[in-house]
N, C-alpha and C. Protein backbone atom coordinates (compact mmCIF):
# COMPACT_ATOMS: atom_id res chain seq x y z
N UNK A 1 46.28 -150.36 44.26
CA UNK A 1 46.62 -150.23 45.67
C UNK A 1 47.21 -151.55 46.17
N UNK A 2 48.22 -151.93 47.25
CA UNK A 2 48.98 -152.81 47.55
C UNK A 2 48.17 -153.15 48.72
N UNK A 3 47.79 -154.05 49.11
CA UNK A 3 47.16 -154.84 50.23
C UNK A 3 48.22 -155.63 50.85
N UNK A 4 49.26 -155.21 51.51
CA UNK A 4 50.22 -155.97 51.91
C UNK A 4 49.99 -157.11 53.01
N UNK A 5 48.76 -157.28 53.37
CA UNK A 5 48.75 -158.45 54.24
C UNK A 5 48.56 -159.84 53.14
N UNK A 6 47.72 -159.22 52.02
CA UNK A 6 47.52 -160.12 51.01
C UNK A 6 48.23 -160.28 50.25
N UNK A 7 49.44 -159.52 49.96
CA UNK A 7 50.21 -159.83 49.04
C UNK A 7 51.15 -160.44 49.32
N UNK A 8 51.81 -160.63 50.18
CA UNK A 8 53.06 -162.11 50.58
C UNK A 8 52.44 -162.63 51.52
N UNK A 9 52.79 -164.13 51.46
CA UNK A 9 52.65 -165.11 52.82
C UNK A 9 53.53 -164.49 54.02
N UNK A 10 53.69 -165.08 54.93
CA UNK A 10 53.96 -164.66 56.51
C UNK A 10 55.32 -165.57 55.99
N UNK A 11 55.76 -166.05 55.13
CA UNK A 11 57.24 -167.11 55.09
C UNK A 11 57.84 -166.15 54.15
N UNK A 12 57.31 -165.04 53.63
CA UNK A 12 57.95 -164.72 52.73
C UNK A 12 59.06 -163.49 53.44
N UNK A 13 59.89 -162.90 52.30
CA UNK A 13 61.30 -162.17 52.87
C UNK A 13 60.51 -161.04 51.81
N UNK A 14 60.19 -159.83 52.42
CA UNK A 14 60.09 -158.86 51.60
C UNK A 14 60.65 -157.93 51.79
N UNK A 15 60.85 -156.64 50.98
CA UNK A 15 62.13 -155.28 51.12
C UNK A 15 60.72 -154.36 50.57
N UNK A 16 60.00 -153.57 51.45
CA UNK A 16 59.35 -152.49 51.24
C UNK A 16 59.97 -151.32 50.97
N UNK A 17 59.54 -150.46 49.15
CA UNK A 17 60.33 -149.50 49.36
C UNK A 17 59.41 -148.15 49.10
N UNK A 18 59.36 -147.33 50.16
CA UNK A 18 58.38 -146.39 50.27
C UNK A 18 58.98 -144.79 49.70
N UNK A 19 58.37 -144.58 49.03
CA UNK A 19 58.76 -143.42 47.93
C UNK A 19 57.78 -142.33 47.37
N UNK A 20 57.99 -141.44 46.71
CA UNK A 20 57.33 -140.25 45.86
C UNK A 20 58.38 -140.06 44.85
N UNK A 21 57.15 -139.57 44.02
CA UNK A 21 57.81 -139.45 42.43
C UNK A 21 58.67 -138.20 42.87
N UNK A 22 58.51 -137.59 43.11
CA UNK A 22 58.94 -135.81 43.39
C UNK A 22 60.45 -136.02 44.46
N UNK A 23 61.10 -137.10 45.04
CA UNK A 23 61.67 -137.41 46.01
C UNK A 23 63.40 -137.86 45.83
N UNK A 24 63.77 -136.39 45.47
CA UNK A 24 65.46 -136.78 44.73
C UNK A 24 66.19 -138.08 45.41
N UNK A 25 66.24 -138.36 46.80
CA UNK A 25 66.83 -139.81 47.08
C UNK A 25 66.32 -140.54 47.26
N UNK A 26 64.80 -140.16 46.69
CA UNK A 26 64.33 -141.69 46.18
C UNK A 26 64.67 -142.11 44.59
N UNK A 27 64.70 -141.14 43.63
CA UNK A 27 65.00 -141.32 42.58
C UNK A 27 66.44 -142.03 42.54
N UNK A 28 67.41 -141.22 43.26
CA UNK A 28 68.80 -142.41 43.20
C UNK A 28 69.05 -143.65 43.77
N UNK A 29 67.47 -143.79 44.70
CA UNK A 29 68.14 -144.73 45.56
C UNK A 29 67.00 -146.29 44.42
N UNK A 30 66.30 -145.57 43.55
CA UNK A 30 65.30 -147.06 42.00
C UNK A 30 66.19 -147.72 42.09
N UNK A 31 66.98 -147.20 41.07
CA UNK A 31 68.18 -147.91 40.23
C UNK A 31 68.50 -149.19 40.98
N UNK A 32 68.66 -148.90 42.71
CA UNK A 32 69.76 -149.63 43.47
C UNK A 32 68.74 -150.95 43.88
N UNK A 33 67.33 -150.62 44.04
CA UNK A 33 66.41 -151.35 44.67
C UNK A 33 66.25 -152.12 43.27
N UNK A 34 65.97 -151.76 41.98
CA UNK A 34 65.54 -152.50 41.24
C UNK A 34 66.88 -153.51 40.78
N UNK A 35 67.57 -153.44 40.93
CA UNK A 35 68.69 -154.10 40.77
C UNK A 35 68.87 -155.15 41.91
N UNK A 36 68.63 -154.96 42.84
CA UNK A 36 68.76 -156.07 43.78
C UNK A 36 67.12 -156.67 43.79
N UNK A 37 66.01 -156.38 43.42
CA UNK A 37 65.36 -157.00 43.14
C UNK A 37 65.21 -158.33 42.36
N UNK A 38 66.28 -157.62 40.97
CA UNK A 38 66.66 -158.63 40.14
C UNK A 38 67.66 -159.67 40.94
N UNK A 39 68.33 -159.74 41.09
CA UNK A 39 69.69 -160.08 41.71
C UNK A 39 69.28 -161.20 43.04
N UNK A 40 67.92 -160.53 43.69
CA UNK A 40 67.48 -161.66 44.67
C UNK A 40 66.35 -162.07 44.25
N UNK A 41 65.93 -162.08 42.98
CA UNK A 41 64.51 -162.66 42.46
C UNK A 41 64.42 -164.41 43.16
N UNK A 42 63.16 -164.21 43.80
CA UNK A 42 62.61 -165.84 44.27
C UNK A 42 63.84 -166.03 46.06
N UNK A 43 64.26 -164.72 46.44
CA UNK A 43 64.75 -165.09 47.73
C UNK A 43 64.10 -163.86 48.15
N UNK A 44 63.98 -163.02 47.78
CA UNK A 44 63.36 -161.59 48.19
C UNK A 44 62.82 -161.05 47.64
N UNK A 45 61.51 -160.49 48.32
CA UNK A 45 60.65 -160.09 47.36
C UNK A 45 60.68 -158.70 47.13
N UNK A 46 60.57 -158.05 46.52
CA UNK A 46 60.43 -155.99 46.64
C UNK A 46 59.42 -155.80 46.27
N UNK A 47 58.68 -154.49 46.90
CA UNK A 47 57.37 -153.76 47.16
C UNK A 47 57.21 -152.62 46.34
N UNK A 48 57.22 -151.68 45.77
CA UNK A 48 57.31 -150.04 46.14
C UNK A 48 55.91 -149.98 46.20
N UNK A 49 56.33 -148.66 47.23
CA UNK A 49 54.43 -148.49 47.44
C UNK A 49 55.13 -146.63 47.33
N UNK A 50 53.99 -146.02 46.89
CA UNK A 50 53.83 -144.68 46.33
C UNK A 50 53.38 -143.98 47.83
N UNK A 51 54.02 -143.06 48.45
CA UNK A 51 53.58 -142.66 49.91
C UNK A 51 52.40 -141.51 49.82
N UNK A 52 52.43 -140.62 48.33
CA UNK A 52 51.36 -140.14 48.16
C UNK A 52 50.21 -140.85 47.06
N UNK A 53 50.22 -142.11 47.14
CA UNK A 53 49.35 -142.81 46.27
C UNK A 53 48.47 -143.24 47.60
N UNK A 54 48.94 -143.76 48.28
CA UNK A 54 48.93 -144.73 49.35
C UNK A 54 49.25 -144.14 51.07
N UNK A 55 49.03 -142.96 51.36
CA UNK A 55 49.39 -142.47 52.73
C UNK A 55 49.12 -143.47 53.98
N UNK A 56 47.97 -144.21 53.49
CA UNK A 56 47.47 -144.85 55.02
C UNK A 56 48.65 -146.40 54.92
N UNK A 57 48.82 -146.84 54.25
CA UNK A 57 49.76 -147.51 53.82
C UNK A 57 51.06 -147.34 54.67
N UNK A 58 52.00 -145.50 54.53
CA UNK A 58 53.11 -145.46 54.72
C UNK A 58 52.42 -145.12 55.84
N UNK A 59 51.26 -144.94 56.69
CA UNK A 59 51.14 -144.79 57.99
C UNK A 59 51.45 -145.65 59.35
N UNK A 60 50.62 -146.29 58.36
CA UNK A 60 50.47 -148.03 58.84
C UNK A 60 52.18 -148.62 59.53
N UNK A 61 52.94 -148.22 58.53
CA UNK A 61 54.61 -148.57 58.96
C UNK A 61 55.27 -147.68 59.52
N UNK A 62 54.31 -146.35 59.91
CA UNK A 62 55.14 -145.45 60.88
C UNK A 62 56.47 -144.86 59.54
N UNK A 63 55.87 -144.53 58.66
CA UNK A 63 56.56 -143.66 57.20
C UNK A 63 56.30 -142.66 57.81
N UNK A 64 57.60 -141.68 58.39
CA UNK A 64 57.61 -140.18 58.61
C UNK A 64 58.35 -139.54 57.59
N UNK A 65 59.49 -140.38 56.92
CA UNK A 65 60.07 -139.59 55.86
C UNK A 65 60.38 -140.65 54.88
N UNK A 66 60.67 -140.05 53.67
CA UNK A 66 60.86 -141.20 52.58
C UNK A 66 62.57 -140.50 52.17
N UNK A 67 63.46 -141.51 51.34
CA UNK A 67 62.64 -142.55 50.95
C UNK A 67 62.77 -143.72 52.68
N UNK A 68 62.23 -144.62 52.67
CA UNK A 68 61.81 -145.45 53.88
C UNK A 68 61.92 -147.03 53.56
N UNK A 69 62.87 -147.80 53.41
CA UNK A 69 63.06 -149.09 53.27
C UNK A 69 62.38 -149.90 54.66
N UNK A 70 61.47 -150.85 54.41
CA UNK A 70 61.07 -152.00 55.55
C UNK A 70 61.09 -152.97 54.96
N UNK A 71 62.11 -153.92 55.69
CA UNK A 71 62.18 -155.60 55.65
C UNK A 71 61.20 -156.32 56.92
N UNK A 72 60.49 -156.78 55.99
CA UNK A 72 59.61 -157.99 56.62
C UNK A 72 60.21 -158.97 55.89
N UNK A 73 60.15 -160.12 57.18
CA UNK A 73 60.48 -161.58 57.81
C UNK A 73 59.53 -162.18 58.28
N UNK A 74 58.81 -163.09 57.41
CA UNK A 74 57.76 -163.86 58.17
C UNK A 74 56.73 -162.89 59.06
N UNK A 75 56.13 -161.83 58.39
CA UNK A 75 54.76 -161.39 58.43
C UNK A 75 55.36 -160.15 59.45
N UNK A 76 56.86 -160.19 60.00
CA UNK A 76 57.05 -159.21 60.98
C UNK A 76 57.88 -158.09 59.93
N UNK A 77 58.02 -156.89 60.80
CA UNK A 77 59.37 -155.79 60.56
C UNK A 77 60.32 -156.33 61.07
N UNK A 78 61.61 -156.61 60.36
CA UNK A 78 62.64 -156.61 61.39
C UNK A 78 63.54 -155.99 61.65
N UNK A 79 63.65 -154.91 60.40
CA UNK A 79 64.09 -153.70 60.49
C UNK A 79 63.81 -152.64 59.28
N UNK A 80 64.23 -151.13 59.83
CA UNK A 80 63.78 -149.77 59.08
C UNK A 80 64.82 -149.43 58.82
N UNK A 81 65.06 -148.77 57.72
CA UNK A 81 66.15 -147.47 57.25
C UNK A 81 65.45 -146.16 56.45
N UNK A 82 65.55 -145.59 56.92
CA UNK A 82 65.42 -143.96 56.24
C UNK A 82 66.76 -143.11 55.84
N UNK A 83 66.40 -143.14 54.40
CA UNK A 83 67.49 -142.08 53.77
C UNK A 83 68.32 -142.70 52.66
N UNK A 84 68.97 -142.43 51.97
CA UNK A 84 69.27 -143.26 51.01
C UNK A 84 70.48 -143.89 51.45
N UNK A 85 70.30 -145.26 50.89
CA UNK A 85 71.47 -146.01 51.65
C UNK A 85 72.33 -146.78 50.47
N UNK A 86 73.17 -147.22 50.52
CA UNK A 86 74.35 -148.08 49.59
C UNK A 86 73.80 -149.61 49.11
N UNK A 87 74.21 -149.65 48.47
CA UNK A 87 73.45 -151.21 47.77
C UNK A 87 73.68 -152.64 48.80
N UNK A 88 75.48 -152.27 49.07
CA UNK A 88 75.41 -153.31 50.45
C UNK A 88 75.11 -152.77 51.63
N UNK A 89 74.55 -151.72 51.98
CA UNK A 89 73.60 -151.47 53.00
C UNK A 89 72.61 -151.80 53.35
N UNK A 90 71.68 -152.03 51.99
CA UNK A 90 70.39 -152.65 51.89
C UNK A 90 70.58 -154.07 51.96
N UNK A 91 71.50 -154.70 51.67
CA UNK A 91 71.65 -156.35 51.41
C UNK A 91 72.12 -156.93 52.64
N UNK A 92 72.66 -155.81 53.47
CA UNK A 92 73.08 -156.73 54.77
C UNK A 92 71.60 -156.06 55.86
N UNK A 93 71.31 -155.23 55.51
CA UNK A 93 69.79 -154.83 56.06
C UNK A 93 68.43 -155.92 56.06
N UNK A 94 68.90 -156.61 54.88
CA UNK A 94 67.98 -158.03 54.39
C UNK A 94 68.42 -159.69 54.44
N UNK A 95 70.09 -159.91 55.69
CA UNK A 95 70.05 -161.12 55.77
C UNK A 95 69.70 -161.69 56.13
């Protein structure tokens, strides 16, 4: 289970990506997240949290539908996207 208050500092840049195995644009949208994971390793951090592993979790962030990207900035949200989005969608979602 992900304890996200404990798992990054309040300085850190994280990209929450909220998903189900069963969840066709979440499945296309791995590929894109794990790739920019790589790509911003040590500037950004990435999450996935499982929305039926973890419900109180995607509650907690106001997860009504997946898949559900949240960027936290220094312990805040600073912004949401729902639905599958483009690789530079997500990267200008996280400057």
């Amino acid at each position: 289970m992900v304890n996200l208050q404990k798992e990054f500092s309040e300085n850190e840049k994280v990209l929450i990506d909220f998903y189900a195995d069963w969840c066709g644009p979440c499945k296309m949208l791995a590929p894109i997240i794990d790739e920019i994971e790589k790509e911003q390793k040590g500037f950004l951090r990435v999450v996935k949290v499982n929305v039926d592993e973890q419900p109180e979790l995607a509650a907690k962030y106001g997860v009504r539908s997946i898949p559900t990207l949240v960027y936290v900035k220094d312990g805040e949200v600073e912004t949401q996207a729902i639905g599958f989005r483009s690789k530079q969608e997500i990267l200008n979602m996280v400057k």
